[in-house]
N, C-alpha and C. Protein backbone atom coordinates (compact mmCIF):
# COMPACT_ATOMS: atom_id res chain seq x y z
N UNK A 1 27.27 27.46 -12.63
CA UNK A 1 27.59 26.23 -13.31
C UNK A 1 26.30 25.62 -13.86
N UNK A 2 26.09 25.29 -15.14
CA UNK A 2 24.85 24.59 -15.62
C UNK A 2 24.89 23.27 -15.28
N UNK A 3 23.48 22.55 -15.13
CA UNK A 3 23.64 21.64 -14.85
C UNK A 3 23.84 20.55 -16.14
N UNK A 4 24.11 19.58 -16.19
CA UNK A 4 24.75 18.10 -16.56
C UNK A 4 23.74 17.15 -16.32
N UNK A 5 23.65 16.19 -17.73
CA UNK A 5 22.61 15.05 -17.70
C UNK A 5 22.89 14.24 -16.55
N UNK A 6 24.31 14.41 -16.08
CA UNK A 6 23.91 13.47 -15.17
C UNK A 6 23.82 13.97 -13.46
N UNK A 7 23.19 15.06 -13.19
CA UNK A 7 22.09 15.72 -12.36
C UNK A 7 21.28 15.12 -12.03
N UNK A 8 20.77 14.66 -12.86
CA UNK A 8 18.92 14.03 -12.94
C UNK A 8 19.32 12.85 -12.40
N UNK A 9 20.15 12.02 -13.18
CA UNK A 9 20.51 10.39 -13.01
C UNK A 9 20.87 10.60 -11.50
N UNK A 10 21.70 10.78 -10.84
CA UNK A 10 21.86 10.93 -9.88
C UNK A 10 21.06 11.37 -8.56
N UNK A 11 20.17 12.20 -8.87
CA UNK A 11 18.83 12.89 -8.50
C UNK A 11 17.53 11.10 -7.95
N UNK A 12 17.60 10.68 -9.35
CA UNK A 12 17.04 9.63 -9.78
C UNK A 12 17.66 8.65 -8.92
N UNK A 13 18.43 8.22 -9.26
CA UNK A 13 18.92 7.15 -7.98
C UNK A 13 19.45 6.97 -6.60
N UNK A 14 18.98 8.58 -6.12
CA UNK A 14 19.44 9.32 -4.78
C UNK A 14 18.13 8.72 -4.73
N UNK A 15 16.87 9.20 -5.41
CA UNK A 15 15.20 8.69 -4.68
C UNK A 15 14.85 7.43 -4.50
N UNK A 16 15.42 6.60 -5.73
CA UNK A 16 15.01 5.16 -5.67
C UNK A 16 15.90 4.29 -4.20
N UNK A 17 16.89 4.69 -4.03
CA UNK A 17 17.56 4.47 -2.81
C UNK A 17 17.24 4.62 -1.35
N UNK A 18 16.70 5.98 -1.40
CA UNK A 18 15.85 6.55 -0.87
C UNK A 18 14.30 6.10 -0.14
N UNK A 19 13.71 5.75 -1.14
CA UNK A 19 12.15 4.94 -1.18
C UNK A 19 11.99 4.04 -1.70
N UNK A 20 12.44 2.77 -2.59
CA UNK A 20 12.74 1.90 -3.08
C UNK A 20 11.59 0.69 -1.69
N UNK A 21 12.48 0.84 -0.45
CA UNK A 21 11.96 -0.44 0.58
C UNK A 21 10.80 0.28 1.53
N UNK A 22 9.88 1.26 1.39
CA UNK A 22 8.86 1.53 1.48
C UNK A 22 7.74 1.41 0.46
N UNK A 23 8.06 1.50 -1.20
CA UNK A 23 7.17 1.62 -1.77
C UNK A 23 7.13 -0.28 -2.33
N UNK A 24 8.34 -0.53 -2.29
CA UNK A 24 8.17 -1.87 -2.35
C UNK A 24 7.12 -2.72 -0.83
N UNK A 25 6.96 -2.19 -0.13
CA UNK A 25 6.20 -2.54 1.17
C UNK A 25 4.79 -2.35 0.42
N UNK A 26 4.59 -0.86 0.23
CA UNK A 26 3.46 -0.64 -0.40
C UNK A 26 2.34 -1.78 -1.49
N UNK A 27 3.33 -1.60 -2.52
CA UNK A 27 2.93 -2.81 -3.86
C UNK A 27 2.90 -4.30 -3.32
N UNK A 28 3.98 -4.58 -2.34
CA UNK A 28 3.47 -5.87 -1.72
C UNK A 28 1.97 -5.79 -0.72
N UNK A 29 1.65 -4.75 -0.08
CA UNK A 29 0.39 -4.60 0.51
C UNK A 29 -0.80 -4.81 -0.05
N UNK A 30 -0.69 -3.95 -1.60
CA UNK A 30 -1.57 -3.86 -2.44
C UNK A 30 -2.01 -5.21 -3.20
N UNK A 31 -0.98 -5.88 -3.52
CA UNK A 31 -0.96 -7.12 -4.26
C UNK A 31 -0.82 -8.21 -3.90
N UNK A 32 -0.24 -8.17 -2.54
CA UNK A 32 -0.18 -9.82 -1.36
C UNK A 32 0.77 -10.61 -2.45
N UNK A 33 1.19 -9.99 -3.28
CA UNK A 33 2.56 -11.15 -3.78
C UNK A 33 3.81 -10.59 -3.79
N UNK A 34 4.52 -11.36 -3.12
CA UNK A 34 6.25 -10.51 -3.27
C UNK A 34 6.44 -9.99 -4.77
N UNK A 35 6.50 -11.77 -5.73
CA UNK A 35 6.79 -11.16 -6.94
C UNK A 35 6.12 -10.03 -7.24
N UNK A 36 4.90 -10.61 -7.54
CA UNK A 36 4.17 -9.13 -8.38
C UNK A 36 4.52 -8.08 -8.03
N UNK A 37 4.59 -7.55 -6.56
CA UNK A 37 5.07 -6.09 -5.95
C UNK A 37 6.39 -6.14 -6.67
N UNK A 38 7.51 -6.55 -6.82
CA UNK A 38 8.79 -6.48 -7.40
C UNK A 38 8.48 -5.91 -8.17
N UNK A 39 7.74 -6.67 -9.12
CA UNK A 39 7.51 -6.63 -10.89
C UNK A 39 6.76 -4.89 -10.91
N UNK A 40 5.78 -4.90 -10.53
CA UNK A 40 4.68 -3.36 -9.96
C UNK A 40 6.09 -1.92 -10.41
N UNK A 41 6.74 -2.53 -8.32
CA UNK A 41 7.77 -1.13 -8.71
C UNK A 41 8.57 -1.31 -9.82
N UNK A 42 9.39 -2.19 -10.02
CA UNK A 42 10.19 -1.78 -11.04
C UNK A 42 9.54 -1.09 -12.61
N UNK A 43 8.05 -1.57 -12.62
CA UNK A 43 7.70 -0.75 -14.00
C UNK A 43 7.47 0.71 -13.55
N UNK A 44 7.06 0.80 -12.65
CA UNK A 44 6.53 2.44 -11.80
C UNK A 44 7.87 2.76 -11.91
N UNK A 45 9.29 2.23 -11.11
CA UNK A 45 10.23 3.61 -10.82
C UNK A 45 11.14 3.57 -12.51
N UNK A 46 10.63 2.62 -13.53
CA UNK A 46 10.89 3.03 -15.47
C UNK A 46 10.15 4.01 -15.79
N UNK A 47 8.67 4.06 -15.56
CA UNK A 47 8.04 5.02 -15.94
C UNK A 47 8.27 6.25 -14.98
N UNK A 48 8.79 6.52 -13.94
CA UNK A 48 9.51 7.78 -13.14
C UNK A 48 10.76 8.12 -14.07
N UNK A 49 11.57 6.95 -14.32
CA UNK A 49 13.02 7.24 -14.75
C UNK A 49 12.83 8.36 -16.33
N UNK A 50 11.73 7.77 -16.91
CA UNK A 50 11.22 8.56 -18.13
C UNK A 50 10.41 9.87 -18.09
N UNK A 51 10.18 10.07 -16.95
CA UNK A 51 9.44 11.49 -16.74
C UNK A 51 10.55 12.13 -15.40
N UNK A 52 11.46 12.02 -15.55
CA UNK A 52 11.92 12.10 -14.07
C UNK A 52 12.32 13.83 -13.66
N UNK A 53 12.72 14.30 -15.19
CA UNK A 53 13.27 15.59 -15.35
C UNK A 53 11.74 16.18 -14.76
N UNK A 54 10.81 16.06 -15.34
CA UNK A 54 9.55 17.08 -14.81
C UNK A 54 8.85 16.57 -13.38
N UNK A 55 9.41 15.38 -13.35
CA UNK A 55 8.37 14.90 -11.72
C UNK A 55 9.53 15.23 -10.49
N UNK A 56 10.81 15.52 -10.79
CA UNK A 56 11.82 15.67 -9.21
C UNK A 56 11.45 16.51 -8.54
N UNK A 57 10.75 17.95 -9.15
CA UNK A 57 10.80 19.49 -8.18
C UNK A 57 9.08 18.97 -7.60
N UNK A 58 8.53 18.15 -8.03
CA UNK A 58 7.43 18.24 -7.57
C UNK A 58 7.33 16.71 -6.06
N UNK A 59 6.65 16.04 -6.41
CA UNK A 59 6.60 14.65 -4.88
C UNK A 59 7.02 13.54 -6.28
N UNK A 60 7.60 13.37 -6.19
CA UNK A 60 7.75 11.63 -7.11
C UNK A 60 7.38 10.67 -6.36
N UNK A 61 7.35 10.46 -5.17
CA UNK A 61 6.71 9.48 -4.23
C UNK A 61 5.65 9.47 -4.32
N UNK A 62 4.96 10.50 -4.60
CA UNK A 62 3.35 10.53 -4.38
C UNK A 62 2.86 9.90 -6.19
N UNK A 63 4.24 10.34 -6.97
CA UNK A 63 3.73 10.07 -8.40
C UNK A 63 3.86 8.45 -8.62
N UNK A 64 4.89 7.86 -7.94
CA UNK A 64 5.21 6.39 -8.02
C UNK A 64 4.12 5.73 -7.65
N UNK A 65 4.02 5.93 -6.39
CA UNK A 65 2.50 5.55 -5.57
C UNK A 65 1.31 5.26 -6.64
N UNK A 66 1.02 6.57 -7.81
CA UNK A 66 -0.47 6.49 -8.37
C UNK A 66 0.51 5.75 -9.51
N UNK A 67 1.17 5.44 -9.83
CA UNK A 67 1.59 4.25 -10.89
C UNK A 67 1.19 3.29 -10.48
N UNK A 68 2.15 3.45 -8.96
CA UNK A 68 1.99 1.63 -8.09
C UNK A 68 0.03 0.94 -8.42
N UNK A 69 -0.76 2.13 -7.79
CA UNK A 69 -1.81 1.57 -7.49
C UNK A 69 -3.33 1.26 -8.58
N UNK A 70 -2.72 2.56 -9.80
CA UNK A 70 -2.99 1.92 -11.01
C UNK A 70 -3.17 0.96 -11.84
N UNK A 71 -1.09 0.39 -12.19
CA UNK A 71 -0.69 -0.67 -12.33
C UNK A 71 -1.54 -2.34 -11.70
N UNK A 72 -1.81 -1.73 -10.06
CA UNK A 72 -2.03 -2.72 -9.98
C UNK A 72 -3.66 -3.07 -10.18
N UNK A 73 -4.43 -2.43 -10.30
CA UNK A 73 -5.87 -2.42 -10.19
C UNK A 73 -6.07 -2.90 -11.82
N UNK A 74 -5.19 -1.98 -13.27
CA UNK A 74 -5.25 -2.74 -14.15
C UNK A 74 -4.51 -4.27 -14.05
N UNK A 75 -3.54 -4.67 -13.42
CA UNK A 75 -3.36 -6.33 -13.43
C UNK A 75 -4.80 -7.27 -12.96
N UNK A 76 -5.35 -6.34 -11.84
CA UNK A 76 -6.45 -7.35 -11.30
C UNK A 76 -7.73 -7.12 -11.95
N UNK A 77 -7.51 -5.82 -13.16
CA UNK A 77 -8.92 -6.26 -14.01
C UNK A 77 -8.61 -7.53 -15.30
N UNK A 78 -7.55 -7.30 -15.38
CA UNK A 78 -6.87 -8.43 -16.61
C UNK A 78 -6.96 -9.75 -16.19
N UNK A 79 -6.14 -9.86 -15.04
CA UNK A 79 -6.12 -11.91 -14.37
C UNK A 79 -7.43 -11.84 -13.57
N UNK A 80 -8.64 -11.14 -13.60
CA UNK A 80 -9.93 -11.46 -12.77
C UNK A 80 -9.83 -12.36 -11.30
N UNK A 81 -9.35 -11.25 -10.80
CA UNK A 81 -9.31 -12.17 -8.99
C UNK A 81 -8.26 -13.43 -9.02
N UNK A 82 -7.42 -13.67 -9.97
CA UNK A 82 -6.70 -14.72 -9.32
C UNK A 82 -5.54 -14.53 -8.43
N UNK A 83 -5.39 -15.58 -7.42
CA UNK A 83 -5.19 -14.91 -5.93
C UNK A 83 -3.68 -16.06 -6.02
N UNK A 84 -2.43 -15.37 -5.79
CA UNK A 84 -0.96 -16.25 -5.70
C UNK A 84 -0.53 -15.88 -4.81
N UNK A 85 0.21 -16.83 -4.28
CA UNK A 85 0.52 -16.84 -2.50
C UNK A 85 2.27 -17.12 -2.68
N UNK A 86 2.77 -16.28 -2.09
CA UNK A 86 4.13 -16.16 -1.44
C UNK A 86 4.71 -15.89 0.02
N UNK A 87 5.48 -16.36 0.63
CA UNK A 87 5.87 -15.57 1.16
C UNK A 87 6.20 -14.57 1.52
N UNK A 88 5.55 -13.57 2.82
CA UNK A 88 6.02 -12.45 2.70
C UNK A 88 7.41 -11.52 2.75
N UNK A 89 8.10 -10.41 2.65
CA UNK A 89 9.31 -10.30 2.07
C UNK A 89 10.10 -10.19 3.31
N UNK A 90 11.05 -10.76 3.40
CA UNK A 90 12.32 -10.39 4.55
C UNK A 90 12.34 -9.37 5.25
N UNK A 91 11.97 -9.63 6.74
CA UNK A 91 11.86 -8.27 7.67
C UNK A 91 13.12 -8.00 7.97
N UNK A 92 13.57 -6.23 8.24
CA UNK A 92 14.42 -6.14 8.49
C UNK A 92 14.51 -5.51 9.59
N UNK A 93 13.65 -5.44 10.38
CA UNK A 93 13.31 -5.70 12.15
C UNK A 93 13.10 -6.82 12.45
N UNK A 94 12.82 -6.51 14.26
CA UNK A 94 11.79 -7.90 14.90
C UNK A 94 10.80 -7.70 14.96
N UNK A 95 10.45 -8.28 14.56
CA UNK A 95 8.47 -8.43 14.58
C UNK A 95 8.13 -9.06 16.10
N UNK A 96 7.47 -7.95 16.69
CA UNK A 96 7.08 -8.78 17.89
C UNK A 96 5.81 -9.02 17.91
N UNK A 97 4.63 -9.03 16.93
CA UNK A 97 3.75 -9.00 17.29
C UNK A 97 3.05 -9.85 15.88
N UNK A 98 3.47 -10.93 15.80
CA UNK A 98 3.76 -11.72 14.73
C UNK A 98 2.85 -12.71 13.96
N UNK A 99 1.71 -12.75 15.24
CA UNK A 99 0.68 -13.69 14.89
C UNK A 99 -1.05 -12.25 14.70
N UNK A 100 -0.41 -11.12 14.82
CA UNK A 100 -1.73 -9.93 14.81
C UNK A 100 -1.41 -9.76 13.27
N UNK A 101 0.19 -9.16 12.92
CA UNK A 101 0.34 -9.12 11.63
C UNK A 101 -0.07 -10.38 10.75
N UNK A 102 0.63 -11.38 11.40
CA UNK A 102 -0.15 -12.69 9.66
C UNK A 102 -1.59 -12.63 9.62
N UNK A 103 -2.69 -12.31 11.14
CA UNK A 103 -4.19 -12.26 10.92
C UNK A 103 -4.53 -11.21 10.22
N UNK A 104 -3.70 -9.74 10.49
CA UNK A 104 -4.19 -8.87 9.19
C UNK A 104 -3.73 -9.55 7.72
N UNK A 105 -2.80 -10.24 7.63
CA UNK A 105 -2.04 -10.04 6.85
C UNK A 105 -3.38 -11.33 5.46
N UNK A 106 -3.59 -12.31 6.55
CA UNK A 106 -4.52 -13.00 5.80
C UNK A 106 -5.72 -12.32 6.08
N UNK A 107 -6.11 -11.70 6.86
CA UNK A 107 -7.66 -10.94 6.67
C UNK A 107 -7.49 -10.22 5.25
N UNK A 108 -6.59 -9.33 5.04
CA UNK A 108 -6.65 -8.16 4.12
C UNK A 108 -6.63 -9.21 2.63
N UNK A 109 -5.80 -10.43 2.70
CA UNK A 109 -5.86 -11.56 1.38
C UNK A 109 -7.41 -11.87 1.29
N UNK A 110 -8.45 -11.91 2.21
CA UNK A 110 -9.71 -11.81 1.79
C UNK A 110 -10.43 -10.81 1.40
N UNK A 111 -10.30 -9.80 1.40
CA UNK A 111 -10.84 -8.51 0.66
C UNK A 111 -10.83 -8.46 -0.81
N UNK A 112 -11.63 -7.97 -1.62
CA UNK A 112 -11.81 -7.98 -2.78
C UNK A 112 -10.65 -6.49 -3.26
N UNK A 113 -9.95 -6.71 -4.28
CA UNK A 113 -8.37 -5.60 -4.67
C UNK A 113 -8.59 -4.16 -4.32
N UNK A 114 -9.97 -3.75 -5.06
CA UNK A 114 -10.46 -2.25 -4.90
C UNK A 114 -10.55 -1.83 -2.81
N UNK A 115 -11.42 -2.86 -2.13
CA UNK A 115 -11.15 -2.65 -0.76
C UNK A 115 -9.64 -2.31 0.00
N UNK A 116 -9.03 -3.79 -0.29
CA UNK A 116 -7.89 -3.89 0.05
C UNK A 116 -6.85 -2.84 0.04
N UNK A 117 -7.01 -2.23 -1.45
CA UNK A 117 -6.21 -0.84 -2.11
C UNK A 117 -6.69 0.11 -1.18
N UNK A 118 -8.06 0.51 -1.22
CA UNK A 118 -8.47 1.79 -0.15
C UNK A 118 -7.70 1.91 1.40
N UNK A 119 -7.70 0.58 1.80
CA UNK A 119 -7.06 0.05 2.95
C UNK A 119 -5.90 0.78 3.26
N UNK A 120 -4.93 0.00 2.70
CA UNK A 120 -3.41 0.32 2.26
C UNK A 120 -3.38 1.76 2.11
N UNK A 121 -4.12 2.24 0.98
CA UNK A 121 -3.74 3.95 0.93
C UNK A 121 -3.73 4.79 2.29
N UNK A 122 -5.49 4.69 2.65
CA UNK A 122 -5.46 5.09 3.90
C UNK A 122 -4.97 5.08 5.18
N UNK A 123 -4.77 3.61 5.58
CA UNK A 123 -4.18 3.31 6.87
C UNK A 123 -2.68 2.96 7.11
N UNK A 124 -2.08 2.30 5.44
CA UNK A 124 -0.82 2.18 6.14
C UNK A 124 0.03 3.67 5.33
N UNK A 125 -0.78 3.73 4.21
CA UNK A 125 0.35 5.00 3.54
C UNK A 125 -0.15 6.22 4.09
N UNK A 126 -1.65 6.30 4.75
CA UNK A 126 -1.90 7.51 5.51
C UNK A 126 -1.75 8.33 4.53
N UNK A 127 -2.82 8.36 3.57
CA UNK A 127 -3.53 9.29 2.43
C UNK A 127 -4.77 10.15 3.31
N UNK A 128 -4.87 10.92 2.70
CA UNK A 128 -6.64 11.28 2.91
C UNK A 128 -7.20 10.83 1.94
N UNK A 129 -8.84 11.04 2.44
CA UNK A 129 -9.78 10.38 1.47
C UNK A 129 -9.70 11.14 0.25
N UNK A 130 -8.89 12.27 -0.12
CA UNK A 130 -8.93 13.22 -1.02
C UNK A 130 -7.95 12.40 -2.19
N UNK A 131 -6.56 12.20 -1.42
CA UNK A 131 -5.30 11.68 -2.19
C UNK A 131 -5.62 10.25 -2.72
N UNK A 132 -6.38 9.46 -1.64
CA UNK A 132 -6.83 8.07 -1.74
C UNK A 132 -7.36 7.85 -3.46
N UNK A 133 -8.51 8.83 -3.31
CA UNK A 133 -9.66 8.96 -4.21
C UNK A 133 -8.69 9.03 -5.59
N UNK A 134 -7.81 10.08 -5.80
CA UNK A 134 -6.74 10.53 -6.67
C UNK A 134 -5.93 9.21 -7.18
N UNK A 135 -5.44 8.65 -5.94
CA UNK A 135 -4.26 8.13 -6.85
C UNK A 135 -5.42 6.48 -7.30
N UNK A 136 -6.64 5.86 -6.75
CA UNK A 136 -7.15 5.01 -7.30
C UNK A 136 -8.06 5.44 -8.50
N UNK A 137 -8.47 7.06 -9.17
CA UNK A 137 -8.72 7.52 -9.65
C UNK A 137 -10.41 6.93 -9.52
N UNK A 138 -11.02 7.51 -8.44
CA UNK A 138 -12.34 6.97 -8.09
C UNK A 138 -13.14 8.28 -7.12
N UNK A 139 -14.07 8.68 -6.67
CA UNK A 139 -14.56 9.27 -6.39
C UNK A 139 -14.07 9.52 -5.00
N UNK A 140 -14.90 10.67 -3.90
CA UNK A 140 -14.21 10.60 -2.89
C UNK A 140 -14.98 9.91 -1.91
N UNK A 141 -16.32 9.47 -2.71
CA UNK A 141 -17.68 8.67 -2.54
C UNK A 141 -17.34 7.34 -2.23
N UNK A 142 -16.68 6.90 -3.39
CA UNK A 142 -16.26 5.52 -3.79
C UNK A 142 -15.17 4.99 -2.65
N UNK A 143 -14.35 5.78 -2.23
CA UNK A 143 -13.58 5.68 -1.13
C UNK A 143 -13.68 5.60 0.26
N UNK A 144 -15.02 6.63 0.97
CA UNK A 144 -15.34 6.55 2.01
C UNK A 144 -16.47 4.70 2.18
N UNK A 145 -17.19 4.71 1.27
CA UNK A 145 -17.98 3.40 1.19
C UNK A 145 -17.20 1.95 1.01
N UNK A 146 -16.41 2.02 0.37
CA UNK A 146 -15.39 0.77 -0.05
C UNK A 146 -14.47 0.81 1.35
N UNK A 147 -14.21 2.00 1.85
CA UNK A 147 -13.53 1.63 3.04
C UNK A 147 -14.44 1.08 4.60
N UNK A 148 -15.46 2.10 4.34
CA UNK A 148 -16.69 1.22 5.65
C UNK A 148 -17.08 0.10 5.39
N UNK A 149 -17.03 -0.82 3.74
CA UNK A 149 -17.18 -2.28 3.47
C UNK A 149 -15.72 -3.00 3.73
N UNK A 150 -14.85 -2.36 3.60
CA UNK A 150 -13.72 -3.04 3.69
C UNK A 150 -13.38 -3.59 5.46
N UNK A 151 -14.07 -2.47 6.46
CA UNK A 151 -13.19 -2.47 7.51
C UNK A 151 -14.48 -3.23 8.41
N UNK A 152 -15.99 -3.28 7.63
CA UNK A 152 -16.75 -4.56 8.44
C UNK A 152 -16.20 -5.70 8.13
N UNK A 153 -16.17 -5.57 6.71
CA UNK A 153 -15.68 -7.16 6.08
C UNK A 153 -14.63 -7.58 7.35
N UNK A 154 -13.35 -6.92 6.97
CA UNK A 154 -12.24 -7.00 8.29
C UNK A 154 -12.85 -8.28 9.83
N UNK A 155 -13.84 -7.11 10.46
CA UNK A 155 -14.21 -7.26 11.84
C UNK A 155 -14.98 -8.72 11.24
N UNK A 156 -15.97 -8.94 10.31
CA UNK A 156 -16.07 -10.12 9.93
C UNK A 156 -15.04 -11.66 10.24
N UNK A 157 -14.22 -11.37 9.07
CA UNK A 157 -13.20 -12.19 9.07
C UNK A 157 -12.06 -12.36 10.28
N UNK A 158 -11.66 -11.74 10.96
CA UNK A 158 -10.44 -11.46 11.87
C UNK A 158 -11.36 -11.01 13.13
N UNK A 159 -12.09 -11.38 13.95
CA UNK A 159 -12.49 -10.96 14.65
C UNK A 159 -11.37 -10.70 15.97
N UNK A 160 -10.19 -11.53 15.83
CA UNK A 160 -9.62 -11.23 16.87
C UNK A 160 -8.45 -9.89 16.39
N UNK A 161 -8.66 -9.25 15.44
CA UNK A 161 -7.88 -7.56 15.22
C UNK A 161 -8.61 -6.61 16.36
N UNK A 162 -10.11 -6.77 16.62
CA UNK A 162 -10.37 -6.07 17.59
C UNK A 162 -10.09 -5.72 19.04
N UNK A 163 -9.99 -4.52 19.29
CA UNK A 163 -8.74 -4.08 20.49
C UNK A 163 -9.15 -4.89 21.34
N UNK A 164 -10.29 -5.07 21.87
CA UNK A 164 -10.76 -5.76 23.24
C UNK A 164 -10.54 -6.93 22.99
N UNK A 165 -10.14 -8.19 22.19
CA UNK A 165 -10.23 -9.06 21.38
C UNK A 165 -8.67 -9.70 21.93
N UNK A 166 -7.41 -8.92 21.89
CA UNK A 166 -6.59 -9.21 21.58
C UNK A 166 -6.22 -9.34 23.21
N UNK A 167 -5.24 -10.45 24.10
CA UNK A 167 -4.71 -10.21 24.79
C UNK A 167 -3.42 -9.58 25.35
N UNK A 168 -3.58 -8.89 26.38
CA UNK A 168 -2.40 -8.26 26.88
C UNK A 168 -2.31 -6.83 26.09
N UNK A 169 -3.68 -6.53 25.70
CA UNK A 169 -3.94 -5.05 24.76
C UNK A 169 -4.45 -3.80 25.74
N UNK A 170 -5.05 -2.92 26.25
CA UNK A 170 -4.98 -1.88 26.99
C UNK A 170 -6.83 -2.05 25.77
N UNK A 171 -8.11 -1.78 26.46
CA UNK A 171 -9.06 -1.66 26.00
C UNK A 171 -9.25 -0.14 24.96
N UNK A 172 -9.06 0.47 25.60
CA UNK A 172 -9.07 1.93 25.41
C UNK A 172 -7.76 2.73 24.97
N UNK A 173 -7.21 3.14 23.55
CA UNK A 173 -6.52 4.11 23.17
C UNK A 173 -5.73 2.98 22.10
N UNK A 174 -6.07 1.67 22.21
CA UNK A 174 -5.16 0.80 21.04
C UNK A 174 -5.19 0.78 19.84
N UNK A 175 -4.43 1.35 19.44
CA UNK A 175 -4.37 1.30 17.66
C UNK A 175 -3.09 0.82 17.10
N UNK A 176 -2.91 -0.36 17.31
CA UNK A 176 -2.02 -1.16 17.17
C UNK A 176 -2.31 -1.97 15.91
N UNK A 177 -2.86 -1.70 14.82
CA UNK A 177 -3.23 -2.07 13.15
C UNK A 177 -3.27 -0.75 12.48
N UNK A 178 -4.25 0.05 13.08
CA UNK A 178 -4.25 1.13 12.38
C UNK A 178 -5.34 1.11 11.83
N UNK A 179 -6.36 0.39 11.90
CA UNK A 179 -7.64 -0.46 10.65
C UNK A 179 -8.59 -0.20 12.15
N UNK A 180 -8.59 0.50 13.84
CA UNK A 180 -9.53 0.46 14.51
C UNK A 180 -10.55 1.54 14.06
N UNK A 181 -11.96 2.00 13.83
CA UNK A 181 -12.81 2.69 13.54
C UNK A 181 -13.60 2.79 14.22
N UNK A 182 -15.11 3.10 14.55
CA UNK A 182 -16.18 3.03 14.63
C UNK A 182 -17.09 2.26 13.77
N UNK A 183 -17.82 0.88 14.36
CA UNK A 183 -18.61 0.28 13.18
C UNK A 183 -19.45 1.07 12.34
C-alpha cells in the first residue's frame, strides 16, 4: 500500500503530542518566560511541520531543540538582555522541593542567555558537550568555559544549591539540581 499525505500529518502530530510538554519545559528554561517559550515552540514545531517529510526518519526532537535554542539566542541578540518575568507554567506533579527549585529557578534568571542556554542543554536536556556545542552552534571550547562561568556564577549567587548547604540533604552522593560539579 503506498503511502498517503496524510502519513506525515499524522506522523507529525503523533510527535508534537508526544514532546510538545517537554520541549515546551525546555524553551521555558532557556527563556525564563512562559510566553516567550509558547511563542519559541510554536515557531520551531511550523518550521518542523515544513520540513517534516525529511526530518521524521531521522531525531526531530533533537532538530526542534536546535530551532528552540537558536530562535532563542537570536531573540536575545535583538531585545539586548531585556529580562520579563512570569509566572512559571502549571506543574503537573507535586513539587516537593519547592523553595531549591524557585532558588535555581531565580539563580539561573541571573545568568547572562549564552550561560544559562549551556546550562539547560547540558544538565537538564543532558546533551554532551559535543551536541551542546551543535545545537548553540559554538565551539566545543565555548561550551566547556561558559559552562565553568556559568556554574561559579551559580555557587556565587545561590549559595544555598550547594549539597552541604541545603538541609535534610545526605553530604555525599546529592545531585538533587543536577548543576553539582567540581569548582
Amino acid at each position: 500500500m503506498a503511502p498517503t499525505a496524510n502519513d506525515g500529518r499524522d506522523g507529525y502530530l503523533a510527535f508534537v503530542e508526544s514532546h510538545q510538554h517537554r520541549l515546551l519545559r525546555a524553551a521555558y528554561l532557556i527563556c525564563g518566560n512562559r510566553h516567550q517559550a509558547e511563542d519559541l515552540l510554536q515557531e520551531a514545531l511550523l518550521k518542523l511541520a515544513l520540513r517534516w517529510a525529511s526530518v521524521r526518519d531521522g531525531d526531530p526532537a533533537a532538530y526542534v531543540r536546535a530551532i528552540l535554542y537558536r530562535d532563542a539566542v537570536s531573540w536575545w541578540r535583538r531585545r539586548r538582555r531585556e529580562w520579563l518575568s512570569a509566572a512559571p507554567p502549571d506543574r503537573v506533579t507535586v513539587d516537593r522541593d519547592g523553595a531549591l527549585r524557585l532558588t535555581l529557578h531565580d539563580a539561573l534568571g541571573q545568568l547572562p542567555p549564552r550561560q544559562r542556554a549551556v546550562l539547560v542543554l547540558r544538565y537538564y536536556e543532558d546533551l554532551t558537550e559535543v551536541a551542546t556545542a551543535e545545537a548553540l552552534g559554538v565551539t566545543v571550547g565555548t561550551v566547556k568555559s561558559q559552562c565553568h562561568a556559568a556554574l561559579r556564577r551559580l555557587r556565587e549567587v545561590a549559595p544555598d544549591l550547594a549539597p552541604g548547604k541545603r538541609p535534610g540533604r545526605a553530604l555525599s552522593g546529592d545531585l538533587a539540581t543536577g548543576l553539582e560539579v567540581n569548582p
